[in-house]
Protein backbone atom coordinates (compact mmCIF):
# COMPACT_ATOMS: atom_id res chain seq x y z
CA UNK A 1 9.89 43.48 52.70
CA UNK A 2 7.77 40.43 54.03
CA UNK A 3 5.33 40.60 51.36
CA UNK A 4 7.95 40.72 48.44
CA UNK A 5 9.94 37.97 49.59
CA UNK A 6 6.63 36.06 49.97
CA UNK A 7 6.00 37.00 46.04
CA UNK A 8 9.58 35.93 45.20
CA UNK A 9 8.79 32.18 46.40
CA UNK A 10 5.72 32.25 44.65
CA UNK A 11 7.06 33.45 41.45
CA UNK A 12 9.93 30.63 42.07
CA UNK A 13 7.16 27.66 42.54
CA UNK A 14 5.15 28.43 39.19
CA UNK A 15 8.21 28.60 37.00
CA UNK A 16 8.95 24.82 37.35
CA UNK A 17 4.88 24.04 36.82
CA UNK A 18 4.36 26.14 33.83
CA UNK A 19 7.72 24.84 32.67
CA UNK A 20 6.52 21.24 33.04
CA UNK A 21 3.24 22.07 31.15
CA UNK A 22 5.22 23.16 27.65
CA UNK A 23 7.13 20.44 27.94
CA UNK A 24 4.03 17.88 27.74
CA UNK A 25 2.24 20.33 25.15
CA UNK A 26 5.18 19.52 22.99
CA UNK A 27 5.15 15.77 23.43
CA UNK A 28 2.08 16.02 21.48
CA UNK A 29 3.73 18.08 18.53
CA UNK A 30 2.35 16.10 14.55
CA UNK A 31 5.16 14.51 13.43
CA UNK A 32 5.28 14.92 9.45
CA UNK A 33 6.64 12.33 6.69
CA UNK A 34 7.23 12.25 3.33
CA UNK A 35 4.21 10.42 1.29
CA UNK A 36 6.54 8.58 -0.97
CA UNK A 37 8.36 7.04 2.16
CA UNK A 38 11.55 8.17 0.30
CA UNK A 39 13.24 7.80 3.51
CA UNK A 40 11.60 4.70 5.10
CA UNK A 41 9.74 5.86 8.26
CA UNK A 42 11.69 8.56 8.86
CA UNK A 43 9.65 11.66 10.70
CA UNK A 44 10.18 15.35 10.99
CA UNK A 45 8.54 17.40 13.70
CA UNK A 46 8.04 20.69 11.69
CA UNK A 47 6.40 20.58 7.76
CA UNK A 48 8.18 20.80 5.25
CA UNK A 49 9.27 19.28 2.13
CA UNK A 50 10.66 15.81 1.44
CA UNK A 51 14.74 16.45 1.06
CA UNK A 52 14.90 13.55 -1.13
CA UNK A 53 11.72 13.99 -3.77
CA UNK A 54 11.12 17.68 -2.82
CA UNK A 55 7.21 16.70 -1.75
CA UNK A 56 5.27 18.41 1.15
CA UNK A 57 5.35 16.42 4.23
CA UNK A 58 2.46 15.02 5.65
CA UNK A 59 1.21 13.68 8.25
CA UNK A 60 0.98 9.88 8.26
CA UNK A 61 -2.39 8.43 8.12
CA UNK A 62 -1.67 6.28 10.90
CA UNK A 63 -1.10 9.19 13.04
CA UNK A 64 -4.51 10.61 11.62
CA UNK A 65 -6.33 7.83 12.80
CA UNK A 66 -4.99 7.24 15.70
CA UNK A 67 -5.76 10.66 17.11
CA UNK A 68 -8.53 11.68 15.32
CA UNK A 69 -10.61 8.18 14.80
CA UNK A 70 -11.33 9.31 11.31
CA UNK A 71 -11.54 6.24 8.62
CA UNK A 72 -11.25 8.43 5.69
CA UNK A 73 -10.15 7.17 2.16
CA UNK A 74 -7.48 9.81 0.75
CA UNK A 75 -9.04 10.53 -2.91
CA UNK A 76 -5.79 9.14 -4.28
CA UNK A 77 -6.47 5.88 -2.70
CA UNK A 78 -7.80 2.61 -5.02
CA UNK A 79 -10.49 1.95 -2.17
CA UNK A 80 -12.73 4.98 -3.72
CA UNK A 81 -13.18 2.55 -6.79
CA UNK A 82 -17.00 0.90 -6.75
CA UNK A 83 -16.54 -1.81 -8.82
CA UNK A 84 -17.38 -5.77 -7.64
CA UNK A 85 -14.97 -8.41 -7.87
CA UNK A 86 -14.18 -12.74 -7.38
CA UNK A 87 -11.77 -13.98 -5.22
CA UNK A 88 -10.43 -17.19 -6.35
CA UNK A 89 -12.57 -18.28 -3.57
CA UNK A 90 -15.74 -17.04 -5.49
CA UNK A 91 -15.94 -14.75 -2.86
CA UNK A 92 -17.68 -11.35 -3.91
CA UNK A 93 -16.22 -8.21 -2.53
CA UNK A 94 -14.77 -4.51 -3.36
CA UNK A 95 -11.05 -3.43 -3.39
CA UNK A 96 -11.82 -1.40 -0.61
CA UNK A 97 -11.81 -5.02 1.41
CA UNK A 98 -8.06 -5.18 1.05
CA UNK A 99 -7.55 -2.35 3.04
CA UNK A 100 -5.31 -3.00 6.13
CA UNK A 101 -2.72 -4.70 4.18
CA UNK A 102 0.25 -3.53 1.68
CA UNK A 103 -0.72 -4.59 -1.94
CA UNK A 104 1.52 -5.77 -4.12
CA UNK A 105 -0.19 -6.48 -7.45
CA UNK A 106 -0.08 -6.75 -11.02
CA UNK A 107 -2.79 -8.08 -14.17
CA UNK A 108 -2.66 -11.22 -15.73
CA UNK A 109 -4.46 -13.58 -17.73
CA UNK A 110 -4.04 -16.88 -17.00
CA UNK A 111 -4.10 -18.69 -20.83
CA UNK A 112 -1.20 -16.46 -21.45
CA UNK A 113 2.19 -18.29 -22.41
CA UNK A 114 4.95 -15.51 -22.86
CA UNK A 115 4.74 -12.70 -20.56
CA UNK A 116 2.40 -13.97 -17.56
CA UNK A 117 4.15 -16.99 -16.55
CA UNK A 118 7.47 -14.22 -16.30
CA UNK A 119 5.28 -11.48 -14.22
CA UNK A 120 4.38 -14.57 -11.95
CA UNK A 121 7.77 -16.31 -11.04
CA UNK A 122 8.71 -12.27 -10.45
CA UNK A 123 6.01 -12.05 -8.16
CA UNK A 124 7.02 -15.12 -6.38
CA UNK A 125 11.00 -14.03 -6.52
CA UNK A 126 9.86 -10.67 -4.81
CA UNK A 127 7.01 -13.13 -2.01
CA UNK A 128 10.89 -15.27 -1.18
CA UNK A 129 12.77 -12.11 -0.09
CA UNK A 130 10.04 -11.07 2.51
CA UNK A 131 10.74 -12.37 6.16
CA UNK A 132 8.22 -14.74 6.27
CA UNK A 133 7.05 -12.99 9.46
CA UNK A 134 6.44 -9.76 7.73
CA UNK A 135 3.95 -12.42 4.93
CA UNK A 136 1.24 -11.58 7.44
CA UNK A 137 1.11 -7.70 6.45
CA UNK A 138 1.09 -8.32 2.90
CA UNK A 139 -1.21 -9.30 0.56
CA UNK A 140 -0.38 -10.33 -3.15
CA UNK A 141 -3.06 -9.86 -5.40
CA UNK A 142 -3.33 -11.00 -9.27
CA UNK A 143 -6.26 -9.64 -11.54
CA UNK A 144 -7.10 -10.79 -14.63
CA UNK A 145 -7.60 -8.65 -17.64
CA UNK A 146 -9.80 -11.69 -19.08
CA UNK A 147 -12.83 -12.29 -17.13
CA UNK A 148 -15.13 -14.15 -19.72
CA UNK A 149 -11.93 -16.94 -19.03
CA UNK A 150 -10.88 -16.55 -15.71
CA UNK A 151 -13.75 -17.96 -13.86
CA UNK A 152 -12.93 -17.67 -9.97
CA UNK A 153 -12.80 -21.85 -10.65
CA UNK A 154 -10.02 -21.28 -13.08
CA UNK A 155 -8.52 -18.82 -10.74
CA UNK A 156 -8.56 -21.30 -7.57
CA UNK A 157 -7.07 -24.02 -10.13
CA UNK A 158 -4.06 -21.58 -11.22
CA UNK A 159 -3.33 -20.55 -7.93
CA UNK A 160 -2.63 -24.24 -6.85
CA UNK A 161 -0.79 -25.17 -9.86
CA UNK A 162 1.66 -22.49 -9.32
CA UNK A 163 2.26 -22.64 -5.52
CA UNK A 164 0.37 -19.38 -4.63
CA UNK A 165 -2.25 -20.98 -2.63
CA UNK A 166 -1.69 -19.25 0.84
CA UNK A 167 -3.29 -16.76 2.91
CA UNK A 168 -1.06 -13.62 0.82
CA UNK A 169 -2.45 -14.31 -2.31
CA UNK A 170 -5.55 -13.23 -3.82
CA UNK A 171 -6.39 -13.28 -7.64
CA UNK A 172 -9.89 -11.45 -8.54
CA UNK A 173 -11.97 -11.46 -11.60
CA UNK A 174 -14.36 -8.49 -12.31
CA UNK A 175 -16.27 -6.82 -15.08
CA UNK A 176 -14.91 -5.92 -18.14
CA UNK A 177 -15.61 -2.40 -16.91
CA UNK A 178 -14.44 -3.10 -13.75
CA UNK A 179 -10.70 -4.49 -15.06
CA UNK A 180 -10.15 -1.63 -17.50
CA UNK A 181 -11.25 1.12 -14.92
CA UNK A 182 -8.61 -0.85 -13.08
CA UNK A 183 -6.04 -1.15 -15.62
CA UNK A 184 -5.84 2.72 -16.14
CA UNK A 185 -5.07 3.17 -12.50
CA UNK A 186 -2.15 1.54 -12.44
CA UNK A 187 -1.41 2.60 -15.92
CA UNK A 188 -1.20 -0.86 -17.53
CA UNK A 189 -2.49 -0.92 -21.24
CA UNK A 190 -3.97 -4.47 -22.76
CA UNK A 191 -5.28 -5.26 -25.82
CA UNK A 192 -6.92 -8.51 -27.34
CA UNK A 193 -5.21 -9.34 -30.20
CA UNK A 194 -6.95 -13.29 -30.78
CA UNK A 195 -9.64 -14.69 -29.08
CA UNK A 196 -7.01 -16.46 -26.65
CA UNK A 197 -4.32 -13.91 -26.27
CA UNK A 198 -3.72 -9.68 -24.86
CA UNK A 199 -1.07 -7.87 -25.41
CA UNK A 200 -0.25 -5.83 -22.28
CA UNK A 201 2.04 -4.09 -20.07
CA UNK A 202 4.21 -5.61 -17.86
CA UNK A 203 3.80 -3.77 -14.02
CA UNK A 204 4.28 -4.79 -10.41
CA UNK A 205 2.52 -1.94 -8.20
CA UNK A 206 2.99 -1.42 -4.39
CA UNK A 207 0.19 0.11 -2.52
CA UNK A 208 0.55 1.46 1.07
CA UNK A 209 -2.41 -0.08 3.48
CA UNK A 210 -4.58 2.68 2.82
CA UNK A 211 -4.54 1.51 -1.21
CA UNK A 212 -2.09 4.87 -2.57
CA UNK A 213 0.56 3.47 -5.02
CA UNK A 214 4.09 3.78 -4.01
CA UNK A 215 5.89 2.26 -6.10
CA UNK A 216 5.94 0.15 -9.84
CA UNK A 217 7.72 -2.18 -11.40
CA UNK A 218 7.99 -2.32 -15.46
CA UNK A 219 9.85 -5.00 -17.17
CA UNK A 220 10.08 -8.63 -16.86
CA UNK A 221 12.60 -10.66 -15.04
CA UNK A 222 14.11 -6.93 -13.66
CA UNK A 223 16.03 -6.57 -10.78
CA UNK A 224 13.44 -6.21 -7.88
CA UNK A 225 15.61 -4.55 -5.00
CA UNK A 226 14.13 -1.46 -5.30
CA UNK A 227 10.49 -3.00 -5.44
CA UNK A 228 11.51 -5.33 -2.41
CA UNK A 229 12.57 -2.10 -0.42
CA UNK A 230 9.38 0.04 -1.18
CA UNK A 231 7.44 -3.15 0.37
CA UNK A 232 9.75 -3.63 3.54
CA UNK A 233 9.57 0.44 4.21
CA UNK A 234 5.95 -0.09 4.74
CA UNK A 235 5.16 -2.92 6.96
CA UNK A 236 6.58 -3.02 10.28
CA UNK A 237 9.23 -5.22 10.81
């Protein structure tokens, strides 16, 4: 009789250890999220698909640095691109540089008088409706699809003139190689129709901070909100 009551406490004392155990073993569950952010930072603790755009969750690659210390490039990612660029700042480096930051960014030439001077007062628009404290995650980047023009001297000089001097912007000249390679990332088709002028699409991309596009933007002088909102679901503010 001794001995089974002296089993009964034992059995009693484990039950709340082993209990406590699970309970920290789940702590550490993945959380999963849609990769088109459909739902801002929303997070699901099971995988799944996205109940908005019907995509697998995954998990964020945040998450999959934090824990794992990996500093892999997804293969949808711009960074995997090789080509060299100019800052405006004649400063040589690769797109993979820019990682860390959203990217909002679009091509341009800067001789152009119809449709670039549009794409740039939208980019501006869409740079005034971010908190300015949120400026510091961002990084607004114009590439020109005419390099033989757009010296990184020219560049600086355009940047000034139109009030995108600051820390968030960043225009880059590369290689003609380099620009259409580019250009058929994001999609956008140019053409030189005169030694001075392109004809060429008109589209604002959003990349995440590991360089996968989120979001575009077609048209000129469009209504932004959507484009404003695919930027603010992505920095943390």
């Amino acid at each position: 009789m001794k001995y089974s009551a002296l089993a009964f406490i034992v059995f009693v004392m484990i039950i709340p250890i082993t209990s406590c155990n699970t309970k920290q073993s789940n702590s550490n569950l993945e959380l999963y999220q849609c990769p088109m952010l459909c739902e801002g930072n929303k997070t699901y603790n099971d995988m799944g698909t996205c109940p908005v755009c019907k995509m697998d969750l995954q998990i964020p690659e945040s998450t999959q640095l934090n824990s794992e210390g990996s500093n892999e490039i997804s293969e949808n990612s711009i960074f995997n691109l090789t080509s060299n660029w100019k800052t405006e700042e004649n400063t040589s480096i690769q797109l993979k540089d820019l990682k860390g930051k959203t990217l909002v960014m679009v091509m341009i030439y800067t001789s152009c008088k119809a449709a670039c001077p549009r794409l740039v007062a939208d980019m501006r628009n869409i740079e005034s409706q971010i908190p300015e404290k949120a400026l510091k995650y961002l990084n607004f980047v114009l590439i020109s699809i005419d390099p033989k023009i757009d010296t990184p001297e020219r560049l600086k000089a355009f940047a000034i003139e139109n009030y995108m001097d600051g820390e968030q912007w960043t225009f880059l000249q590369g290689t003609e190689s380099g620009v259409r390679e580019f250009a058929n990332v994001l999609a956008v088709k140019y053409k030189q129709i005169s030694p001075m002028d392109f004809s060429h699409s008109n589209i604002i991309s959003v990349f995440n901070p590991s360089g996968e596009l989120v979001h575009q933007q077609e048209g000129l002088g469009v209504d932004n909100k959507e484009t404003i909102q695919a930027i603010l679901n992505l920095i943390p503010i």
